[in-house]
Protein backbone atom coordinates (compact mmCIF):
# COMPACT_ATOMS: atom_id res chain seq x y z
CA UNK A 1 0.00 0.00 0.00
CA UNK A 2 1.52 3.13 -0.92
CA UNK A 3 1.28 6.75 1.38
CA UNK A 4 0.70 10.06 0.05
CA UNK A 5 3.79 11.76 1.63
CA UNK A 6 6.67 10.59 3.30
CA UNK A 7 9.76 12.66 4.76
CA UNK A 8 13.34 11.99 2.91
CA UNK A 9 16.81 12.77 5.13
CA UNK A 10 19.52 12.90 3.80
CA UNK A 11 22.88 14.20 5.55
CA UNK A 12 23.89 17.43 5.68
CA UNK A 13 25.67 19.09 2.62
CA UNK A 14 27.90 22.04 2.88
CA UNK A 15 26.20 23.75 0.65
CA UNK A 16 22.74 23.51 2.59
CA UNK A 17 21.22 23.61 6.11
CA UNK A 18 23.58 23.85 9.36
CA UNK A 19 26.26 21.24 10.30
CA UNK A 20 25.05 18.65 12.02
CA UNK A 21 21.57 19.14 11.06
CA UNK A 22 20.35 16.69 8.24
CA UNK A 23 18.42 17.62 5.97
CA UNK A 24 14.54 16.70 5.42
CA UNK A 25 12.47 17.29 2.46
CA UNK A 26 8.92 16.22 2.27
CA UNK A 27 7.36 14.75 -1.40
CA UNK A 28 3.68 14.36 -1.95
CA UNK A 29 2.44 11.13 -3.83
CA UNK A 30 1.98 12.22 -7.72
CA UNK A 31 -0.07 9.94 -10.21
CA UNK A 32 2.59 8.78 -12.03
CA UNK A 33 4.46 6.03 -11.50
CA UNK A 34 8.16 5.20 -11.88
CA UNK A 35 9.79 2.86 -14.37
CA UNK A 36 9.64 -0.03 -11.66
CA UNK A 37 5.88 0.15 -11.42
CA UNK A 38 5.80 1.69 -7.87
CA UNK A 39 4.00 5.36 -7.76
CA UNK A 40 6.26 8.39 -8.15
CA UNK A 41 6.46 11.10 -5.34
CA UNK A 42 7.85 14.83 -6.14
CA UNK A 43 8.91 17.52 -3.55
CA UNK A 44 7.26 20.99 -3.56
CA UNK A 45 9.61 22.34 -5.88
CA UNK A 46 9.48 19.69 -8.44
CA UNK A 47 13.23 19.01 -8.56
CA UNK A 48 12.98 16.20 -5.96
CA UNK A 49 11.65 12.68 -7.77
CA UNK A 50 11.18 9.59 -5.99
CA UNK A 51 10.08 5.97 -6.78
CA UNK A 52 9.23 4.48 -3.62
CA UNK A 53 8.18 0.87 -3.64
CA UNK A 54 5.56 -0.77 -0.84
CA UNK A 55 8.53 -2.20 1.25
CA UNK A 56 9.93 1.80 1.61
CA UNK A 57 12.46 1.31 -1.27
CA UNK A 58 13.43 4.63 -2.60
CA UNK A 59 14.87 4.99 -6.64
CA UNK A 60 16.00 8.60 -6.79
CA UNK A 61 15.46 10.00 -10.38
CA UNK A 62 16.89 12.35 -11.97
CA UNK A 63 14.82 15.62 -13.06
CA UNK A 64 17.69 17.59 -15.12
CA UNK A 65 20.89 16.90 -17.23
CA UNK A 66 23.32 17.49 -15.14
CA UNK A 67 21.68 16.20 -11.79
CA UNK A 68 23.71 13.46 -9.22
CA UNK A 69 20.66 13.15 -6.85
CA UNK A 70 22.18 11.70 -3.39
CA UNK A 71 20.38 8.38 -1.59
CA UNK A 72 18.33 9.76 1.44
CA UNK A 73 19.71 7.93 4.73
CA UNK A 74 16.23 7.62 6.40
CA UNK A 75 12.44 7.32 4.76
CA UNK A 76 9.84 7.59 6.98
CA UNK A 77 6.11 7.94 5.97
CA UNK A 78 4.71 11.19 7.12
């Protein structure tokens, strides 16, 4: 059964947030679905794409060219 939203941290980046704080970005279940068959989930901002399966398996996928998206280190359904 998949959730509408789940929360995504991932460790802190220099570039973002404070040391020592990870960073947390929410996504919101979209109608799609991703190219293993489990439903795709985008952040607010649309950069952020997600498959996550039933079991809380997360595919990152990339939304641009020249895009590296890191693994989150926690999923939890929100």
């Amino acid at each position: 059964m998949s959730h509408e939203r789940y929360e995504l941290t991932f460790r802190h980046t220099p570039a973002f947030g404070r040391p020592g704080n990870p960073d947390v970005v929410v996504v919101q279940r979209q109608e799609a679905t991703g190219p293993g068959g489990h439903p795709l989930y985008r952040d607010r901002s649309g950069i952020l794409c997600v498959e996550i399966s039933d079991r809380d398996e997360v595919r990152m996928l990339s939304t641009g060219v020249h895009q590296s998206p890191l693994r989150p280190t926690a999923v939890r359904r929100s």
